[in-house]
N, C-alpha and C. Protein backbone atom coordinates (compact mmCIF):
# COMPACT_ATOMS: atom_id res chain seq x y z
N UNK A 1 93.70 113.10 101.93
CA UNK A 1 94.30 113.72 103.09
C UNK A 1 93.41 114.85 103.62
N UNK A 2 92.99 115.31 102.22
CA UNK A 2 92.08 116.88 103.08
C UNK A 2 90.91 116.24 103.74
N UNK A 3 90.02 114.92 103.53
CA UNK A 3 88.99 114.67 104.49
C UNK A 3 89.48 114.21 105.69
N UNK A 4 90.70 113.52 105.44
CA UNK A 4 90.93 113.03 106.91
C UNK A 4 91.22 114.38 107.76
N UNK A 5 91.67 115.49 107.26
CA UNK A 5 92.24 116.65 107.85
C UNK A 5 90.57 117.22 108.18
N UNK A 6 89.51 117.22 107.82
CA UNK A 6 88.30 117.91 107.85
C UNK A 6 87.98 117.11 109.13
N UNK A 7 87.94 115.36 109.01
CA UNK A 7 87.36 114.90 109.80
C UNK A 7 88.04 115.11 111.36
N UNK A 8 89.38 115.01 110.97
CA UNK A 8 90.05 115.55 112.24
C UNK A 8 89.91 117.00 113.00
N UNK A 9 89.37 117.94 111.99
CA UNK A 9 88.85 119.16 112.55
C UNK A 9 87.45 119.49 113.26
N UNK A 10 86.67 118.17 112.85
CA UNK A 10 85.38 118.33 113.44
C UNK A 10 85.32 117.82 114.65
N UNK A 11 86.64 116.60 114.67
CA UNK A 11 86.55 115.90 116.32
C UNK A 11 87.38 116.65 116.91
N UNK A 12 88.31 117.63 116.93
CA UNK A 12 88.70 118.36 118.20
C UNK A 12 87.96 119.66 118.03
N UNK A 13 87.07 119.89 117.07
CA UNK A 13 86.74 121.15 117.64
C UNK A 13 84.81 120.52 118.74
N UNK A 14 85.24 119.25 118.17
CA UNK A 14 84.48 118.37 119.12
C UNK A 14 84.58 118.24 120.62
N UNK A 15 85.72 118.16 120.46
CA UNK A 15 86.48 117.71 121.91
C UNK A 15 86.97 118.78 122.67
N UNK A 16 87.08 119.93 121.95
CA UNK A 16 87.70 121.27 122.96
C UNK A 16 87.05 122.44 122.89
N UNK A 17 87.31 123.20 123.35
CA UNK A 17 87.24 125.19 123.68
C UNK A 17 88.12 125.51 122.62
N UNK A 18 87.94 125.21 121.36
CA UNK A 18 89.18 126.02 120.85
C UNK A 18 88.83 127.41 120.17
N UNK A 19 89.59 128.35 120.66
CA UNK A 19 89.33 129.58 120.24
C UNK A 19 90.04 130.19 119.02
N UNK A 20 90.55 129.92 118.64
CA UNK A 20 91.70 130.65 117.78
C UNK A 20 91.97 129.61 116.88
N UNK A 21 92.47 130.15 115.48
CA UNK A 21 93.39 129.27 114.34
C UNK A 21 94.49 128.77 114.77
N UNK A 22 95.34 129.43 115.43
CA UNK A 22 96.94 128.99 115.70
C UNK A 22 96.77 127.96 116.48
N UNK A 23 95.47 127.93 117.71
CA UNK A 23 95.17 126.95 118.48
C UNK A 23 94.71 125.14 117.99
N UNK A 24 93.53 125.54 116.84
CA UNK A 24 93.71 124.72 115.97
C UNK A 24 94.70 123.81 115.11
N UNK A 25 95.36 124.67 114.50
CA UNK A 25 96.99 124.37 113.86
C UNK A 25 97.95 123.79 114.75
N UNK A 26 97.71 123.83 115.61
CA UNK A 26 98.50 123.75 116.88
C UNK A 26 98.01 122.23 116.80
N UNK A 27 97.27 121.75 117.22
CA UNK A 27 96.50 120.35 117.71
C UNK A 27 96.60 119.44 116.55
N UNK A 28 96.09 120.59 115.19
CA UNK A 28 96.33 119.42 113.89
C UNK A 28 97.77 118.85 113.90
N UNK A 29 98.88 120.03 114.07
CA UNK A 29 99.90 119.39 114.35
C UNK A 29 100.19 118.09 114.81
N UNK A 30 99.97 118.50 116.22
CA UNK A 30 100.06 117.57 117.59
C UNK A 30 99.41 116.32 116.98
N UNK A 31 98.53 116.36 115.84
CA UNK A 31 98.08 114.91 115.30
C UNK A 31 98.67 114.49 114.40
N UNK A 32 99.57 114.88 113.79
CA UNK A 32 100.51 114.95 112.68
C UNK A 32 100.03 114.91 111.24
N UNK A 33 99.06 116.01 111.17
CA UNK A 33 99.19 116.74 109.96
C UNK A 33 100.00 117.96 110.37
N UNK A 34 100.49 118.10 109.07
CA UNK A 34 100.95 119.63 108.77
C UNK A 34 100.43 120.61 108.11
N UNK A 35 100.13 121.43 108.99
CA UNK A 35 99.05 122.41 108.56
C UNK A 35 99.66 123.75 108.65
N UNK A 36 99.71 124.63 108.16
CA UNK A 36 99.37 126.07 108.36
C UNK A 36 98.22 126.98 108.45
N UNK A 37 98.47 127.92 109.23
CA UNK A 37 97.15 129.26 109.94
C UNK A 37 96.84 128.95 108.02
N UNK A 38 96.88 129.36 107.10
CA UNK A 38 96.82 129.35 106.03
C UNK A 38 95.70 128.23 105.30
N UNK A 39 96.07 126.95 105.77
CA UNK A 39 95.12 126.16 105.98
C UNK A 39 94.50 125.68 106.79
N UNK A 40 94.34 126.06 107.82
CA UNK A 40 93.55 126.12 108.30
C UNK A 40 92.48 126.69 108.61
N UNK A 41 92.76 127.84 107.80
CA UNK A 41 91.45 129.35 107.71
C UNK A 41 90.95 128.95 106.67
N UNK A 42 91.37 127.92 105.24
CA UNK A 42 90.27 128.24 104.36
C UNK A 42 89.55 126.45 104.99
N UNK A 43 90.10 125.41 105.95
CA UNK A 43 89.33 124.36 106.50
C UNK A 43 88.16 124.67 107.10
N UNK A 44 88.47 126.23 107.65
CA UNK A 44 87.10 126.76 108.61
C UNK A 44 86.19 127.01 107.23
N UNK A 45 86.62 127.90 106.56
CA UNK A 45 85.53 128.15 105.29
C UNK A 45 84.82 127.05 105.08
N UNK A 46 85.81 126.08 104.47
CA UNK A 46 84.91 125.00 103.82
C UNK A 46 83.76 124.22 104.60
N UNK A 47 84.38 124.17 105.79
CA UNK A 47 83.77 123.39 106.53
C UNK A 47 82.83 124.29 107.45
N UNK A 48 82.44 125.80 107.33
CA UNK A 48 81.34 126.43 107.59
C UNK A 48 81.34 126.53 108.57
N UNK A 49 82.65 126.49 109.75
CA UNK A 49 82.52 126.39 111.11
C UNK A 49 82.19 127.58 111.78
N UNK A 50 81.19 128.03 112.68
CA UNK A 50 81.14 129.18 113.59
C UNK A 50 82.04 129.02 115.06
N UNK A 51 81.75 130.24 115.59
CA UNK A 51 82.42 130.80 116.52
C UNK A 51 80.98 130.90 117.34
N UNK A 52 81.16 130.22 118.53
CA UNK A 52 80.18 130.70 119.52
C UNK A 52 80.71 131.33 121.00
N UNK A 53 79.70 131.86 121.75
CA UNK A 53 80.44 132.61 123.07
C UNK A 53 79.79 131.68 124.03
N UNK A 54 80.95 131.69 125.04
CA UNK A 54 80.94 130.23 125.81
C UNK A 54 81.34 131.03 127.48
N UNK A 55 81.07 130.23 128.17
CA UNK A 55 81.30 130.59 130.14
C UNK A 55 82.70 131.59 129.88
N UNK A 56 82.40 132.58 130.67
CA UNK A 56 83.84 133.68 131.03
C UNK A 56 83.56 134.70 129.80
N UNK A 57 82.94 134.93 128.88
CA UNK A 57 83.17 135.39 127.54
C UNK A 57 84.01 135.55 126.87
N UNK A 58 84.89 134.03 126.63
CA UNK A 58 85.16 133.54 125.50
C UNK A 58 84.67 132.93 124.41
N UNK A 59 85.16 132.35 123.53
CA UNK A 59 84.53 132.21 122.49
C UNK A 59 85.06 130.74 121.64
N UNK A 60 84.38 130.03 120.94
CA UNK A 60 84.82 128.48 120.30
C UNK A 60 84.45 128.72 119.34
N UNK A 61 85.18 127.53 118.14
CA UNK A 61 84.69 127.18 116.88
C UNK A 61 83.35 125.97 117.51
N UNK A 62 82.90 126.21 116.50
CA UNK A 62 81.36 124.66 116.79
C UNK A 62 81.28 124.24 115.40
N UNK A 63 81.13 123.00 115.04
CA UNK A 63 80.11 122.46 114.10
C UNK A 63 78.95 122.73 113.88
N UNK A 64 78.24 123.53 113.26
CA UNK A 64 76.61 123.25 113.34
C UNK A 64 76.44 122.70 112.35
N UNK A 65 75.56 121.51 113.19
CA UNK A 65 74.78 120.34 112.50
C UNK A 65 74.03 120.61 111.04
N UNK A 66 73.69 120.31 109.96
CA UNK A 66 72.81 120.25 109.14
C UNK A 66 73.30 121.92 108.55
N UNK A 67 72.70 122.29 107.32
CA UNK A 67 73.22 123.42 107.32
C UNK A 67 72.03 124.78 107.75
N UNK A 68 71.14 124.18 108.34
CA UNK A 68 70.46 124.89 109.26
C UNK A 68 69.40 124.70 109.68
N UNK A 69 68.86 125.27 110.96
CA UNK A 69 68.01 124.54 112.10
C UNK A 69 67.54 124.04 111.26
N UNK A 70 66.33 124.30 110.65
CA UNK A 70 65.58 123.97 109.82
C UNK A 70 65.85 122.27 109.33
N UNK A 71 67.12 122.25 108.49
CA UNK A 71 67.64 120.52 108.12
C UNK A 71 67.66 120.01 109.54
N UNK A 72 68.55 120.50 110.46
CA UNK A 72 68.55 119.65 112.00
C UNK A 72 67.49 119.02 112.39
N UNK A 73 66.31 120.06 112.44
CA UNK A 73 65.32 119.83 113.36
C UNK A 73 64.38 118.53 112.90
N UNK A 74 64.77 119.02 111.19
CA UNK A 74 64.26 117.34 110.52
C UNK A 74 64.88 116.05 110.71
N UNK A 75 65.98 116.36 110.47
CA UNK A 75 66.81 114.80 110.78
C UNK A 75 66.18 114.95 112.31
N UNK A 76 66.49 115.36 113.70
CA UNK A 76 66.33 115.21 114.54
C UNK A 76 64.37 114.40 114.92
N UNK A 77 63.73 114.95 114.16
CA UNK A 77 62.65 114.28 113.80
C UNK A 77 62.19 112.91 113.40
N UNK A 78 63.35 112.92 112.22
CA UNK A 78 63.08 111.78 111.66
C UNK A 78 64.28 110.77 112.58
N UNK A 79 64.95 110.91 113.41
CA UNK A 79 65.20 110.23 114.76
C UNK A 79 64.57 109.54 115.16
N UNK A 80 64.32 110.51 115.80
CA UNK A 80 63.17 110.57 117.23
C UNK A 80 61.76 109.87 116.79
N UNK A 81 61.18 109.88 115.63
CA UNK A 81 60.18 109.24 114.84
C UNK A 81 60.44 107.44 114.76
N UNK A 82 61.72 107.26 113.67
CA UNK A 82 62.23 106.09 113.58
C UNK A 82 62.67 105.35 115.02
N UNK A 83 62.91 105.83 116.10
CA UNK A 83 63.81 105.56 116.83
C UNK A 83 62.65 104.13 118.09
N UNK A 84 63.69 103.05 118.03
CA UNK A 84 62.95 102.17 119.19
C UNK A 84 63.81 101.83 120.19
N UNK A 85 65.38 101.45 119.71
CA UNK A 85 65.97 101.30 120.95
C UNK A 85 67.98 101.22 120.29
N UNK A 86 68.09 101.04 121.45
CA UNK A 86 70.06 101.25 120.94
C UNK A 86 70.77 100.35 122.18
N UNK A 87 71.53 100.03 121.74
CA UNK A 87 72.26 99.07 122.55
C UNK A 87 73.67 99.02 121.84
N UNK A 88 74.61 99.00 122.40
CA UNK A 88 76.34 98.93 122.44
C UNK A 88 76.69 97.27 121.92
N UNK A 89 77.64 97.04 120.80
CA UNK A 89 78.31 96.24 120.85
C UNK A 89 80.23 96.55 120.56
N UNK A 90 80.91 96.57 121.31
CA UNK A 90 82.00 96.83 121.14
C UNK A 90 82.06 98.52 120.73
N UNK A 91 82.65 98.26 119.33
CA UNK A 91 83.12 99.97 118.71
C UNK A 91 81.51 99.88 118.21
N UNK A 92 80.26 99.59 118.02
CA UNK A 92 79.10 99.66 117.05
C UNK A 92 78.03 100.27 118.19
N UNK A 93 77.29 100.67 117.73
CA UNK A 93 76.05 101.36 118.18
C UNK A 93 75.15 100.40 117.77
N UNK A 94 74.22 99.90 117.90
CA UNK A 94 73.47 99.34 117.49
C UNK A 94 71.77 99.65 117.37
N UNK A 95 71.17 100.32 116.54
CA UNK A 95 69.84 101.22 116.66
C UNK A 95 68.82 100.41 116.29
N UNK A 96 67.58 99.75 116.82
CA UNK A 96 67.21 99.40 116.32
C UNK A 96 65.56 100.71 116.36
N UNK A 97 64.94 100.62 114.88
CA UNK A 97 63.77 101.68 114.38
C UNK A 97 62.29 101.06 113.84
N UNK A 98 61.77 101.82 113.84
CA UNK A 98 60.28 101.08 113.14
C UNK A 98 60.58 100.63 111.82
N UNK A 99 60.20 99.32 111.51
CA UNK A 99 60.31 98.96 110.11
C UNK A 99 59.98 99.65 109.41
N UNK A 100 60.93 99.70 107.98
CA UNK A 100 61.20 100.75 107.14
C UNK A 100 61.48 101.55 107.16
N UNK A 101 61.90 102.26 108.38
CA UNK A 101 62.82 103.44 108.97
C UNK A 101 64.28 103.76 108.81
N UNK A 102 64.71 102.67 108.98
CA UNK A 102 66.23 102.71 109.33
C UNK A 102 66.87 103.45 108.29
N UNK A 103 67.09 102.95 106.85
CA UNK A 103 67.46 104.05 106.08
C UNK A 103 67.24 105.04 106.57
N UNK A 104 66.27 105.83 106.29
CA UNK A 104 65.84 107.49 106.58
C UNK A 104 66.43 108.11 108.05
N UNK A 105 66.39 106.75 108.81
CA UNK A 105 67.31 106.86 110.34
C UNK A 105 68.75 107.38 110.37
N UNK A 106 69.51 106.55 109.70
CA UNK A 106 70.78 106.18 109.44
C UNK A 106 70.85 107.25 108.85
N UNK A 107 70.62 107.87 107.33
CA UNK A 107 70.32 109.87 106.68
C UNK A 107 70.78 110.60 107.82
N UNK A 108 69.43 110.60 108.45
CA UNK A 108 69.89 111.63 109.22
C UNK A 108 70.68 111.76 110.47
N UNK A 109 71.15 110.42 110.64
CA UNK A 109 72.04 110.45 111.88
C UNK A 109 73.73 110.81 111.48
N UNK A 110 73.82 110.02 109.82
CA UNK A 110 74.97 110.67 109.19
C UNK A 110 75.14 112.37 108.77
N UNK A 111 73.72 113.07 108.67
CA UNK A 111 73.98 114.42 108.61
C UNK A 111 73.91 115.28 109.54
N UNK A 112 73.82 114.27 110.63
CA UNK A 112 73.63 115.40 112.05
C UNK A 112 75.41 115.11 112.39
N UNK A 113 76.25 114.54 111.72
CA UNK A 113 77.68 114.61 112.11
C UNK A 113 78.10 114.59 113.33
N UNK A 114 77.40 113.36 114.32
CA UNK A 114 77.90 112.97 115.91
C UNK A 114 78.90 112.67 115.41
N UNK A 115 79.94 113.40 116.54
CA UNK A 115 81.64 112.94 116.39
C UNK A 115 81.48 111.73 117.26
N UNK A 116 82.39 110.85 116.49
CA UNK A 116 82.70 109.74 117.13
C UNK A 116 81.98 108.46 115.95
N UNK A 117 80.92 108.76 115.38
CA UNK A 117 80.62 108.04 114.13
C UNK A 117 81.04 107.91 112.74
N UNK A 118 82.05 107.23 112.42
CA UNK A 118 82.58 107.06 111.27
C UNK A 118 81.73 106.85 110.28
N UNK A 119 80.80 106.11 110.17
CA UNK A 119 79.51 106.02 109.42
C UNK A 119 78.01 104.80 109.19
N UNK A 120 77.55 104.88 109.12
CA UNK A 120 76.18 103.67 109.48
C UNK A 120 76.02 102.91 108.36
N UNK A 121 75.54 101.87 108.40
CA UNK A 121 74.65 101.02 107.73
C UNK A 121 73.58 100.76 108.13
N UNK A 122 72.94 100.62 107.38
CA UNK A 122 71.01 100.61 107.82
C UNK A 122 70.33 99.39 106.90
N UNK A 123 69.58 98.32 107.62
CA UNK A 123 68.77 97.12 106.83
C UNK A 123 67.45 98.40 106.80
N UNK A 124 66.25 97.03 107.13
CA UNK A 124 65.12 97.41 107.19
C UNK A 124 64.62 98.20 108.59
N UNK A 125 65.21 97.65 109.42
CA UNK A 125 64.61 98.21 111.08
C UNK A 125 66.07 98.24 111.71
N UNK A 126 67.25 97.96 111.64
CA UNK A 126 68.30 97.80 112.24
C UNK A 126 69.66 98.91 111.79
N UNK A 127 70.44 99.92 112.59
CA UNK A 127 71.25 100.06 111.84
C UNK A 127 72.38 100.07 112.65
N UNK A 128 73.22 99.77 112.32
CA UNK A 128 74.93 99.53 112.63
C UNK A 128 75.64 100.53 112.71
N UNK A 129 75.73 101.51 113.56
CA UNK A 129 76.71 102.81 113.67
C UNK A 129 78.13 102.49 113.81
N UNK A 130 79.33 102.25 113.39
CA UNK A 130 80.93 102.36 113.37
C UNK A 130 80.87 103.32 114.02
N UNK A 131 82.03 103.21 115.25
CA UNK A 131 82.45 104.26 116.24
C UNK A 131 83.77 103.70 116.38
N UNK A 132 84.37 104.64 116.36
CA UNK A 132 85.82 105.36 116.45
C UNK A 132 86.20 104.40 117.85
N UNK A 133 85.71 104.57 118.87
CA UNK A 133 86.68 104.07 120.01
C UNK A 133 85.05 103.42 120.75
N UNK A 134 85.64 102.10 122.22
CA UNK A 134 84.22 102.30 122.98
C UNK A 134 83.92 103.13 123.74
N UNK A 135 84.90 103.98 124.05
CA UNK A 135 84.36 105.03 124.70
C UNK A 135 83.47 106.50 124.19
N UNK A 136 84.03 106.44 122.96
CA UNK A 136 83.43 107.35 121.77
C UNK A 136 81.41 106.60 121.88
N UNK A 137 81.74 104.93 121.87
CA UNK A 137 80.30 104.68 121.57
C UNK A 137 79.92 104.84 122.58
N UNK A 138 80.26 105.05 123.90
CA UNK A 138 79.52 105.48 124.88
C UNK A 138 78.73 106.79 124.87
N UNK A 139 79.64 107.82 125.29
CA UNK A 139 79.22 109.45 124.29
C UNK A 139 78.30 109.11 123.21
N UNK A 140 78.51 108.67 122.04
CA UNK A 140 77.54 108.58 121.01
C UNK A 140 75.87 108.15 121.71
N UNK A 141 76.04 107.16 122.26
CA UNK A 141 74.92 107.00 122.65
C UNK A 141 74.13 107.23 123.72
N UNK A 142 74.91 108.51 124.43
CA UNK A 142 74.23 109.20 125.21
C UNK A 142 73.72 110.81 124.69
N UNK A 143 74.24 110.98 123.53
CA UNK A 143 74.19 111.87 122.60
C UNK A 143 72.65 111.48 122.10
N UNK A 144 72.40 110.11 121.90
CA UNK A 144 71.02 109.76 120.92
C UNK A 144 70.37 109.93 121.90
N UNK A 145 70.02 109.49 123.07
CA UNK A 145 69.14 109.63 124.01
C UNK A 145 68.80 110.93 124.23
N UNK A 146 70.37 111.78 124.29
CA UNK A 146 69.69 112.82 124.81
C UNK A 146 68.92 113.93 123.54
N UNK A 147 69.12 113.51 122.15
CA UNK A 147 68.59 113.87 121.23
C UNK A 147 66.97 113.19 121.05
N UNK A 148 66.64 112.02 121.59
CA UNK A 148 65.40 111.40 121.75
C UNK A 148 64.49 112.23 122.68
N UNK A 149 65.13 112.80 123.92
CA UNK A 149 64.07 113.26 124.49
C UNK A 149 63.84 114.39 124.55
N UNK A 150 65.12 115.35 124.08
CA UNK A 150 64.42 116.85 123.93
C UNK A 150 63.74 116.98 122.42
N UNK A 151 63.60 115.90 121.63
CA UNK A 151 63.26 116.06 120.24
C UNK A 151 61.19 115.98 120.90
């Protein structure tokens, strides 16, 4: 229950501005866990979430990727390195990478934690991303692109 409760915390703090715990608690609700401010303050711990300042000067929880630039910028590397092309089938992403890549692809695309990816499989040059919804794999894979070209 507590990962599904983690994973559910990473996709709305995915999906929203959320500023506050109660706001959080609020939504886990609305998804039907039952949560308390209580747990939900030590979900932020565990799960290492920051607070960033956003348009108007307010402020959000964020995910940051990897546990710092440093890991990101590698997975994002080893992307952008492996990376040849992607194409949509239904809920799947479909990546295809330079032979013998894909593993090391698939690594780091599972530790860069795109919401909307439940999790990959990787052959030799091919890997299979699971996505949550097709509209999720849409997002997802405008997410890779746009991680391909500022990388």
């Amino acid at each position: 229950m507590k990962s599904k409760r983690h994973a559910k915390i990473i996709e709305l703090v995915n999906e929203f501005e959320i500023e506050t715990q109660d706001e959080l608690a609020r939504r886990l609700n609305e998804a039907g866990f039952n949560v308390t401010q209580a747990t939900v303050s030590r979900d932020i711990r565990e799960l290492k979430l920051s607070k960033v300042s956003v348009h108007g000067g307010r402020q959000k929880y964020v995910v940051l990727s990897g546990h710092d630039s440093q890991v990101s910028d590698k997975y994002t590397r080893v992307l952008k390195d492996g990376f040849v092309s992607r194409g949509l089938a239904t809920h799947m992403v479909v990546i295809r990478t330079v032979t013998g890549m894909a593993m090391a692809v698939a690594t780091a695309i599972d530790n860069m934690h795109i919401p909307g990816i439940v999790g990959c499989i990787a052959g030799d040059d091919t890997i299979m991303c699971a996505i949550h919804s097709e509209e999720e794999a849409n997002k997802v894979m405008e997410l890779i692109d746009d991680i391909i070209k500022d990388a």
